[in-house]
PDB file of N, CA and C in Angstrom:
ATOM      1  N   UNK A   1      28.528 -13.942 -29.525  1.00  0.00           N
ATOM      2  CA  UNK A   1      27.991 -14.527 -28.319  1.00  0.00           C
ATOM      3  C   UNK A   1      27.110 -15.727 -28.646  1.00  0.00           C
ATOM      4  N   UNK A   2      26.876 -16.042 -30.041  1.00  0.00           N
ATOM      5  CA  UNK A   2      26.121 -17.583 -30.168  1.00  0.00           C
ATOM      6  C   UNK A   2      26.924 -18.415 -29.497  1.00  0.00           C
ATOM      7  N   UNK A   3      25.803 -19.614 -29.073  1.00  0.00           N
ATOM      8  CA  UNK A   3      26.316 -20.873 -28.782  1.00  0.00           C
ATOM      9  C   UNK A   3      26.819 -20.679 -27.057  1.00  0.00           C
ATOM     10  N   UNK A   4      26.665 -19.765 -26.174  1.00  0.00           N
ATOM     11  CA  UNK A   4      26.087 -19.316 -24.968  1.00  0.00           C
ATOM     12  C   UNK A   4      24.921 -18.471 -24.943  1.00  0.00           C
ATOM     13  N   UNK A   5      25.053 -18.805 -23.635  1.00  0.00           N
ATOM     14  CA  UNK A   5      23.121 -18.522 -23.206  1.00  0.00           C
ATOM     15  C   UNK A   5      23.190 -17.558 -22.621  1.00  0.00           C
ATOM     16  N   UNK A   6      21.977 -16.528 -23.282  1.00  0.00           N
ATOM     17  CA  UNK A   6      22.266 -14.506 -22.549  1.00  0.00           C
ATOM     18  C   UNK A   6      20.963 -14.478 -21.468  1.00  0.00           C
ATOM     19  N   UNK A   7      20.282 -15.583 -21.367  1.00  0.00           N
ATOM     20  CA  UNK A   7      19.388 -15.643 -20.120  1.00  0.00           C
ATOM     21  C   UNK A   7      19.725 -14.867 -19.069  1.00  0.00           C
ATOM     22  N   UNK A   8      19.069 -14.183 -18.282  1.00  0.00           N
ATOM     23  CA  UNK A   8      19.843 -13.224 -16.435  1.00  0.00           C
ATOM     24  C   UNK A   8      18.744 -13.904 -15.679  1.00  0.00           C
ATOM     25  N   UNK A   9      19.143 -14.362 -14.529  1.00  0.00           N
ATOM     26  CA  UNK A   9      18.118 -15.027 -13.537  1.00  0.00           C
ATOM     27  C   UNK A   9      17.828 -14.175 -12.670  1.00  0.00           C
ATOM     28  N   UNK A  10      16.769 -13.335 -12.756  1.00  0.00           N
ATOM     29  CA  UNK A  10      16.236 -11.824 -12.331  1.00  0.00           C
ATOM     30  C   UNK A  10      16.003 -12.229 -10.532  1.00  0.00           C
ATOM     31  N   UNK A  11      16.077 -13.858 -10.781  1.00  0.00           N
ATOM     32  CA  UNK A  11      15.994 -14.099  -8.730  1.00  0.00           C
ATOM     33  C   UNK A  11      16.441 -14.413  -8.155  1.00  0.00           C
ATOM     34  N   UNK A  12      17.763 -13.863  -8.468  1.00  0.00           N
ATOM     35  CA  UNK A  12      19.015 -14.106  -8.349  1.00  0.00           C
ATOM     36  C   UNK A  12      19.071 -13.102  -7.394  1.00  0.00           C
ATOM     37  N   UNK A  13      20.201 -13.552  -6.262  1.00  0.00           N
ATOM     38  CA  UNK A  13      20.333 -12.472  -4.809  1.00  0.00           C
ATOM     39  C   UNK A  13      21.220 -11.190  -5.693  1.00  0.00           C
ATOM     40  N   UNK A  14      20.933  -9.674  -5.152  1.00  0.00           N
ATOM     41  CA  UNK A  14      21.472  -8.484  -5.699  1.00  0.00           C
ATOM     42  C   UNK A  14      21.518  -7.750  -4.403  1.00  0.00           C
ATOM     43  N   UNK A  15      22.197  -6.739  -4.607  1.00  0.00           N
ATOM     44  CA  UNK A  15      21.694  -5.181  -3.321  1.00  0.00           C
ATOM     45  C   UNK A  15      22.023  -4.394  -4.193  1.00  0.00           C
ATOM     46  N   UNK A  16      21.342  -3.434  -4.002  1.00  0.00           N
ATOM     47  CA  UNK A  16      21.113  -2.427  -4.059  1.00  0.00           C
ATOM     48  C   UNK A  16      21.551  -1.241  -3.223  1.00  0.00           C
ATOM     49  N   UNK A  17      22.665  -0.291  -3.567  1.00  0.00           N
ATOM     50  CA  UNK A  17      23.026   0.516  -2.526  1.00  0.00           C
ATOM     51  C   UNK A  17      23.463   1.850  -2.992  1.00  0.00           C
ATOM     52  N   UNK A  18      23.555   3.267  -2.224  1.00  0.00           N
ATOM     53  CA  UNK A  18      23.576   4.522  -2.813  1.00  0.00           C
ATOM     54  C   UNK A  18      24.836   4.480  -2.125  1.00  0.00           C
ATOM     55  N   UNK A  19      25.612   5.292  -2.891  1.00  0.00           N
ATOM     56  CA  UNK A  19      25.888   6.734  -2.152  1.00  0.00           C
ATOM     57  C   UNK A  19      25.975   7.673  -1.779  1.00  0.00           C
ATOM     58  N   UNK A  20      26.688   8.258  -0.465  1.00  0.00           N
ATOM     59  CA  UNK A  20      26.238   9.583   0.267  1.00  0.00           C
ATOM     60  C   UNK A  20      26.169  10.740  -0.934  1.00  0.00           C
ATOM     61  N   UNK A  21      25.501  11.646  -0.685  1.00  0.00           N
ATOM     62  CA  UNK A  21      25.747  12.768  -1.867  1.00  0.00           C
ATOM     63  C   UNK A  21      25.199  14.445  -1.251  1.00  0.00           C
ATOM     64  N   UNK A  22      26.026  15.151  -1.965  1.00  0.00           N
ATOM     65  CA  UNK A  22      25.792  16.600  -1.524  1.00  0.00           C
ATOM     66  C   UNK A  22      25.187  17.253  -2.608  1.00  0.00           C
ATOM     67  N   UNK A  23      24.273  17.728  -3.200  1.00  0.00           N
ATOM     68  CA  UNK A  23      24.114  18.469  -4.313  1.00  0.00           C
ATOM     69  C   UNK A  23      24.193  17.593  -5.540  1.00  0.00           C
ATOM     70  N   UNK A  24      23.867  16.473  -5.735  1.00  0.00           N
ATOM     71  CA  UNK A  24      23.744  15.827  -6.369  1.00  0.00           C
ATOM     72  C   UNK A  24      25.400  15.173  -6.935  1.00  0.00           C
ATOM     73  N   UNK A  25      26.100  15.299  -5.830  1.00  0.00           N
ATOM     74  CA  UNK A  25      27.457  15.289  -6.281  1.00  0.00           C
ATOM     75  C   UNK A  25      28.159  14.133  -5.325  1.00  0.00           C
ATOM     76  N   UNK A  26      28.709  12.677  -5.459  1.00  0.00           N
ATOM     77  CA  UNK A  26      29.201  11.679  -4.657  1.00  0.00           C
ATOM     78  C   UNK A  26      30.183  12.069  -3.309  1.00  0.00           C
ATOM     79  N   UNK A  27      30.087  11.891  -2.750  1.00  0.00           N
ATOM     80  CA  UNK A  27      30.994  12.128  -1.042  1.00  0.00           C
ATOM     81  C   UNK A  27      32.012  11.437  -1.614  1.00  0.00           C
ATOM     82  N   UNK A  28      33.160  12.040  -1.345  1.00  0.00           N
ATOM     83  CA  UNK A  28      34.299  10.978  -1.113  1.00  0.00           C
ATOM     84  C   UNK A  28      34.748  10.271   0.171  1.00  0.00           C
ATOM     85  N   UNK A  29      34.875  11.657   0.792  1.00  0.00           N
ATOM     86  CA  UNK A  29      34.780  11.123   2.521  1.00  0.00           C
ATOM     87  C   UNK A  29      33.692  10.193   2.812  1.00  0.00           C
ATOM     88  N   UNK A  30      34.140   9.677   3.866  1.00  0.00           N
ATOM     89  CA  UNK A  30      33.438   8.562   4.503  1.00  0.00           C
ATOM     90  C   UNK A  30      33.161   7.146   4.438  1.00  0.00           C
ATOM     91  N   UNK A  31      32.374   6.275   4.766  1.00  0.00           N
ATOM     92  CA  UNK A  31      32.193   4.984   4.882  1.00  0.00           C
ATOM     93  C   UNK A  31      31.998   4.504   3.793  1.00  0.00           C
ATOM     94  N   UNK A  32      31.865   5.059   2.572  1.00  0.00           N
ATOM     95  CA  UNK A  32      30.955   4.661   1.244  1.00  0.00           C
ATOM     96  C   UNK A  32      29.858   4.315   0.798  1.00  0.00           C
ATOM     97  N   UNK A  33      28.906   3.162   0.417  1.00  0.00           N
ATOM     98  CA  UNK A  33      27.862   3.638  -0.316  1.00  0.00           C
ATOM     99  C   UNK A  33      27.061   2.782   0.466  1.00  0.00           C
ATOM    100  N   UNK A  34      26.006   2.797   0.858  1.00  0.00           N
ATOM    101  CA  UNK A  34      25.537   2.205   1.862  1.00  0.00           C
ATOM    102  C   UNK A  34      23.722   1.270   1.452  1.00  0.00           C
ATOM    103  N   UNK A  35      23.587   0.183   1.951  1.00  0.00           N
ATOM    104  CA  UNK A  35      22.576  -1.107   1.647  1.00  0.00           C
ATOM    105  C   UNK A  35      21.186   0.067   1.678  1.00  0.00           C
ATOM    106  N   UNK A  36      20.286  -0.244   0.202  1.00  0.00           N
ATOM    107  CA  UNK A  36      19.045   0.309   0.546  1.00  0.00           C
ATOM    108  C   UNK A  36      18.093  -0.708   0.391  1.00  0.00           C
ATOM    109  N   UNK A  37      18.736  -1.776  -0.482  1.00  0.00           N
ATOM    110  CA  UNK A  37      17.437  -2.984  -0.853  1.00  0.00           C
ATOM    111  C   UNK A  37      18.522  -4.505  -0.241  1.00  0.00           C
ATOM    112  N   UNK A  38      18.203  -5.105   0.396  1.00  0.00           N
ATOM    113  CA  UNK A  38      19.007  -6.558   0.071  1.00  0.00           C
ATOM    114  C   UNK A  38      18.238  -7.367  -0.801  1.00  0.00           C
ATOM    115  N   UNK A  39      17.909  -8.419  -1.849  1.00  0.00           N
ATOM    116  CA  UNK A  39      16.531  -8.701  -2.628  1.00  0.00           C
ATOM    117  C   UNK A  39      16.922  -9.483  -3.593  1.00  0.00           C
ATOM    118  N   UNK A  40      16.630  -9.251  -4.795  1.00  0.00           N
ATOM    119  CA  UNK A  40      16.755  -9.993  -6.058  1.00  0.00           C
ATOM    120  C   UNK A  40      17.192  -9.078  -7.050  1.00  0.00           C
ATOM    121  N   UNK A  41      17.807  -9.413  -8.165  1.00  0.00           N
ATOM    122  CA  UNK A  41      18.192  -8.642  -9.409  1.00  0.00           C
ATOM    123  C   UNK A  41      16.723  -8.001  -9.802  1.00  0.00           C
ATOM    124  N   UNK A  42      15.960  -8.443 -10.204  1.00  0.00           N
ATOM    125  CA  UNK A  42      14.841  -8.077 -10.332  1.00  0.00           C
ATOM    126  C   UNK A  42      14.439  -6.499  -9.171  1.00  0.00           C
ATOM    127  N   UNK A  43      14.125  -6.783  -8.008  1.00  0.00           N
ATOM    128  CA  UNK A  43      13.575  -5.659  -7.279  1.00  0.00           C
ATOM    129  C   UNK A  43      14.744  -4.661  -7.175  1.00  0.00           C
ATOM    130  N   UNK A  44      15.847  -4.645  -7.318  1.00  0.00           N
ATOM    131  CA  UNK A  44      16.728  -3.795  -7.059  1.00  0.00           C
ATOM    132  C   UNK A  44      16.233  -3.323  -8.476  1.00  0.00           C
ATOM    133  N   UNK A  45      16.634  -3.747  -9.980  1.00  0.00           N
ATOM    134  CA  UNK A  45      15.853  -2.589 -10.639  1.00  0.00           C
ATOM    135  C   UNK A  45      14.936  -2.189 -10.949  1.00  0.00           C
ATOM    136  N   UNK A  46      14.348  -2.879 -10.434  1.00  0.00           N
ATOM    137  CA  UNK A  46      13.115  -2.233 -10.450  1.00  0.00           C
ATOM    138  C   UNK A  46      12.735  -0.413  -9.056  1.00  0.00           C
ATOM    139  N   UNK A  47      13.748  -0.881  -8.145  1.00  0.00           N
ATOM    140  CA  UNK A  47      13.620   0.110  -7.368  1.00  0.00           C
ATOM    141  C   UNK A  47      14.593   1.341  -8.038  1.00  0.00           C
ATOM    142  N   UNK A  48      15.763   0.380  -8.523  1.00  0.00           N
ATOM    143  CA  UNK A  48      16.211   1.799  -9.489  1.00  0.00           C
ATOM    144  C   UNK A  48      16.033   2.724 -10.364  1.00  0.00           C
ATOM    145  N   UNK A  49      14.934   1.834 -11.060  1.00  0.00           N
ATOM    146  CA  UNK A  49      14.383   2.642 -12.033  1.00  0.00           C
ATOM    147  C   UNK A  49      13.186   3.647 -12.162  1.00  0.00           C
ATOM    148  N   UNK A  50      12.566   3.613 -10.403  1.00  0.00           N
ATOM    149  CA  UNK A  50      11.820   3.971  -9.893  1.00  0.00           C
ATOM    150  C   UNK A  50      12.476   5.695  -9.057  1.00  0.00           C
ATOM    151  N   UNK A  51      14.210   5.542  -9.189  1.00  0.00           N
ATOM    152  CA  UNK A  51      14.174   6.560  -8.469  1.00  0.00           C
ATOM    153  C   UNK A  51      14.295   7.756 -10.038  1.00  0.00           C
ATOM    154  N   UNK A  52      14.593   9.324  -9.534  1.00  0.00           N
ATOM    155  CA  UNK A  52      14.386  10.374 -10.646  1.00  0.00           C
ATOM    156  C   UNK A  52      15.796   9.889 -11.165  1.00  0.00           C
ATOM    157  N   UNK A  53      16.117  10.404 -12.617  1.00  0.00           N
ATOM    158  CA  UNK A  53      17.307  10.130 -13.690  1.00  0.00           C
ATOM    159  C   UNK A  53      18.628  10.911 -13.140  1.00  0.00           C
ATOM    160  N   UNK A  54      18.206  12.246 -12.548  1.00  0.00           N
ATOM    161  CA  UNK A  54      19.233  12.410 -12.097  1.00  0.00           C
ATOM    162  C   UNK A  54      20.149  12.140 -11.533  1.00  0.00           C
ATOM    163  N   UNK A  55      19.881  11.807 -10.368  1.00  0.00           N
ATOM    164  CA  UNK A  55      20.502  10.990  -9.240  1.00  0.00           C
ATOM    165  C   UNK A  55      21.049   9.685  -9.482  1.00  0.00           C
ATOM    166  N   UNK A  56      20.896   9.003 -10.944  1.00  0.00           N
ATOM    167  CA  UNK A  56      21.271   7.498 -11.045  1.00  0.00           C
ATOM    168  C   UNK A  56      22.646   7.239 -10.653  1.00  0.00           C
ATOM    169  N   UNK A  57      23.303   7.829 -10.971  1.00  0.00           N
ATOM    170  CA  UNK A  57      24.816   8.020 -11.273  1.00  0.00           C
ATOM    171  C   UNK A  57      25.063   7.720  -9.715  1.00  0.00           C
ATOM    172  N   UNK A  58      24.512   8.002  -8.404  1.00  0.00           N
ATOM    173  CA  UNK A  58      24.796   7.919  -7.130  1.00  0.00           C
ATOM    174  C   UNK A  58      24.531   6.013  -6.634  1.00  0.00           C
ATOM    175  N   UNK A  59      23.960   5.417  -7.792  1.00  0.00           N
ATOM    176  CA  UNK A  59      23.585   4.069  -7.294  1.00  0.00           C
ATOM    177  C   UNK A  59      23.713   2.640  -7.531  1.00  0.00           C
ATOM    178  N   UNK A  60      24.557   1.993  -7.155  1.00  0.00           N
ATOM    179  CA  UNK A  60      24.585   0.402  -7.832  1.00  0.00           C
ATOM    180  C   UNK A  60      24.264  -0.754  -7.260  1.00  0.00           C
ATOM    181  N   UNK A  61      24.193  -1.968  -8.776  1.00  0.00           N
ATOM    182  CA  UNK A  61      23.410  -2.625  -8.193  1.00  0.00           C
ATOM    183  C   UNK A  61      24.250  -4.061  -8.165  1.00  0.00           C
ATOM    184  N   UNK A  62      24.600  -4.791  -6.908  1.00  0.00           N
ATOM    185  CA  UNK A  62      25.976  -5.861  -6.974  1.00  0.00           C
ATOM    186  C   UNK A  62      25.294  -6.884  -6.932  1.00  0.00           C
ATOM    187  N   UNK A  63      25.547  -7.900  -7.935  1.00  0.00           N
ATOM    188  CA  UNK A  63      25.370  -9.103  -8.074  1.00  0.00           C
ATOM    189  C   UNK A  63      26.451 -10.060  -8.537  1.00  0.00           C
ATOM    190  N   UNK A  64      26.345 -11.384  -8.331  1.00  0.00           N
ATOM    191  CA  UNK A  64      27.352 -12.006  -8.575  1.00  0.00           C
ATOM    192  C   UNK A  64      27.080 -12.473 -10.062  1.00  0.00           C
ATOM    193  N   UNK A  65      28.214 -12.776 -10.673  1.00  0.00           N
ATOM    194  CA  UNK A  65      28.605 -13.222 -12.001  1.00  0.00           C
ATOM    195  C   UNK A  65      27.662 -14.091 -12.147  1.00  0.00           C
ATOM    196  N   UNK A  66      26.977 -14.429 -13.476  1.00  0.00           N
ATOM    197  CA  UNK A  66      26.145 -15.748 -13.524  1.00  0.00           C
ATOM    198  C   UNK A  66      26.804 -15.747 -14.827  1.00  0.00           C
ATOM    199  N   UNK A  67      26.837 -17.720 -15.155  1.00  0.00           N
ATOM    200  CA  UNK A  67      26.590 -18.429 -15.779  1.00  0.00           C
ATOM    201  C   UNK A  67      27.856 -18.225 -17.227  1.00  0.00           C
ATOM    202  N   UNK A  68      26.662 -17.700 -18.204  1.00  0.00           N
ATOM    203  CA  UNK A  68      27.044 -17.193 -19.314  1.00  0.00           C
ATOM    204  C   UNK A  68      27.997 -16.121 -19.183  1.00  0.00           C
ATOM    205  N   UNK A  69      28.066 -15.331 -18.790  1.00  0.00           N
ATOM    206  CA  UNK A  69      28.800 -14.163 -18.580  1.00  0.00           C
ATOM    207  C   UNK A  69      30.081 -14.751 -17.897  1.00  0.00           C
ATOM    208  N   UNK A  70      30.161 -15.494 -16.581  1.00  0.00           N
ATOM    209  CA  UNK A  70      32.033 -15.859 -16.718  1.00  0.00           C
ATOM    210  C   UNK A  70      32.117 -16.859 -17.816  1.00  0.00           C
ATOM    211  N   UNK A  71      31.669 -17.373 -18.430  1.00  0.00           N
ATOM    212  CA  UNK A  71      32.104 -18.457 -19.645  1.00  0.00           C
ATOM    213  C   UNK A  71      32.258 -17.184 -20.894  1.00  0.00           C
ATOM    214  N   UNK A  72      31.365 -16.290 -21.045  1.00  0.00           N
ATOM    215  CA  UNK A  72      32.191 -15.206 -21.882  1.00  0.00           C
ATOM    216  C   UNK A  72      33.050 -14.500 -21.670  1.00  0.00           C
ATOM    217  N   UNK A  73      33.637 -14.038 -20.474  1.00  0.00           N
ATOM    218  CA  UNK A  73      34.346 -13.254 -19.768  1.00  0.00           C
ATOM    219  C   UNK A  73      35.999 -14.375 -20.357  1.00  0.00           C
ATOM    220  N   UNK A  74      35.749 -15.576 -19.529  1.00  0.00           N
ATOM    221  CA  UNK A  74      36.729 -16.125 -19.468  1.00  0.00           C
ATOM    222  C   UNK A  74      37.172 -16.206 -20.825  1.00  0.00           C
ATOM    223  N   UNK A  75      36.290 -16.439 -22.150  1.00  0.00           N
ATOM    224  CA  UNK A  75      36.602 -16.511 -23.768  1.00  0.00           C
ATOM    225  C   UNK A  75      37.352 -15.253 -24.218  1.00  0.00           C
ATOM    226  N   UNK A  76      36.459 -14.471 -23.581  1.00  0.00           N
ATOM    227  CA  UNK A  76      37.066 -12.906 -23.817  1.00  0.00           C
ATOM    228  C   UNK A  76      38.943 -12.700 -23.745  1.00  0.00           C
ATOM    229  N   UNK A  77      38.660 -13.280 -22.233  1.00  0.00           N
ATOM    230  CA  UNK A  77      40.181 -13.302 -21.936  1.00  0.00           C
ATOM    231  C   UNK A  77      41.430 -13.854 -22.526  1.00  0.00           C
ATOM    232  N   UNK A  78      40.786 -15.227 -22.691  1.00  0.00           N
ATOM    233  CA  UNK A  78      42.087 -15.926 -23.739  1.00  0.00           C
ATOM    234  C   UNK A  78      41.929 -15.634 -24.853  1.00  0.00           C
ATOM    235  N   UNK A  79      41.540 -14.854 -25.644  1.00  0.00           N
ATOM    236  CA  UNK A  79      41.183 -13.978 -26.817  1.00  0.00           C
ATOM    237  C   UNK A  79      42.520 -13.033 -27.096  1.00  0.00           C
ATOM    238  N   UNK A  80      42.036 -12.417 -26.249  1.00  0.00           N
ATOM    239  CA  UNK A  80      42.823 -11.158 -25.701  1.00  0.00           C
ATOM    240  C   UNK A  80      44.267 -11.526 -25.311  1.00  0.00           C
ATOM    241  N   UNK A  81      44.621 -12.328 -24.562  1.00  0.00           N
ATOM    242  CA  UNK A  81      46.053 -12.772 -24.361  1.00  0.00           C
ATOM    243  C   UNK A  81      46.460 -13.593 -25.234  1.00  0.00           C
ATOM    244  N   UNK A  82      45.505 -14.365 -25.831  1.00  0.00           N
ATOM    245  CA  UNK A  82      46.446 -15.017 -26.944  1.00  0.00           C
ATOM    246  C   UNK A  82      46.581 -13.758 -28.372  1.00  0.00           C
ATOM    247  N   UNK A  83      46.218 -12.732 -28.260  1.00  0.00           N
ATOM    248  CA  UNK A  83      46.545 -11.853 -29.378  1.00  0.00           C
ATOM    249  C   UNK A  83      47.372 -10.823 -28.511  1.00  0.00           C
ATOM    250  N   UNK A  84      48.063 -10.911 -27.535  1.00  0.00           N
ATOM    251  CA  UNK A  84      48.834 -10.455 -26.810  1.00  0.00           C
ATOM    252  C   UNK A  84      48.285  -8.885 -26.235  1.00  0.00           C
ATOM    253  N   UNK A  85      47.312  -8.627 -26.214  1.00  0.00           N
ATOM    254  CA  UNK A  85      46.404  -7.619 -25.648  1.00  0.00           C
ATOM    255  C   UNK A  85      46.273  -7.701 -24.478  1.00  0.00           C
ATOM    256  N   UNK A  86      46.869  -8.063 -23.169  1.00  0.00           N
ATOM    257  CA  UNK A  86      46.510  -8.105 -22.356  1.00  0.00           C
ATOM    258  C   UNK A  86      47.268  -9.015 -21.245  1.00  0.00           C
ATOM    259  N   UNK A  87      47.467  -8.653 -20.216  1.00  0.00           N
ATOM    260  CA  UNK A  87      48.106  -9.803 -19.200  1.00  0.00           C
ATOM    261  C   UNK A  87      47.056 -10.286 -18.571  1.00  0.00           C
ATOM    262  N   UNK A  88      46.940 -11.881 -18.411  1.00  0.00           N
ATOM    263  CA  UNK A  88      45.470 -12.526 -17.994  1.00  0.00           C
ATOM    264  C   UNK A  88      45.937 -13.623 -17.167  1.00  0.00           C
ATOM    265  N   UNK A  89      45.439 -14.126 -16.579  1.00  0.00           N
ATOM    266  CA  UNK A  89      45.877 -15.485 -15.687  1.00  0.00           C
ATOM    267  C   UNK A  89      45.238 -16.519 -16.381  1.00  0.00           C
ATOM    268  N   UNK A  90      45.430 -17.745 -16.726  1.00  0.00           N
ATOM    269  CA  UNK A  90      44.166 -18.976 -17.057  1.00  0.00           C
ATOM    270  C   UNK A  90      44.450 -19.472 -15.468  1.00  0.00           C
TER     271      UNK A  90
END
């Protein structure tokens, strides 16, 4: 990963959202996982990390791709298809 930048711009727009759960166990039924924070990369984990360990597994946190990461993603890829590992689009 030299020669890209592993910087995360923590104020950067994120949400934060659960899903439904019974017994500590994910719903399948229903609407799916529903908005608890709208905010920044930053406050979403920070609210995540705030809830108990158990329950993590019920919660994610969506942000869009930054920067470094599709310029590695995309390296990744023609990596991978040019060593024939993979079907990829350029």
């Amino acid at each position: 990963m030299r020669g890209i930048g592993s910087q995360v711009n923590f104020d950067a727009p994120a949400v934060l959202r659960k899903w439904p759960s019974l017994r500590n166990e994910r719903l399948t039924e229903g609407a799916g996982s529903y908005l608890l924070i709208d905010g920044t990369i930053d406050e979403c984990i920070r609210e995540f990390m705030a809830k108990p360990s158990a329950p993590r597994h019920l919660y994610e946190i969506h942000a869009a791709p930054q920067p470094p990461w599709l310029a590695l993603s995309y390296l990744e890829n023609k990596s991978l298809s040019s060593h024939g590992c993979g079907t990829f689009s350029d």
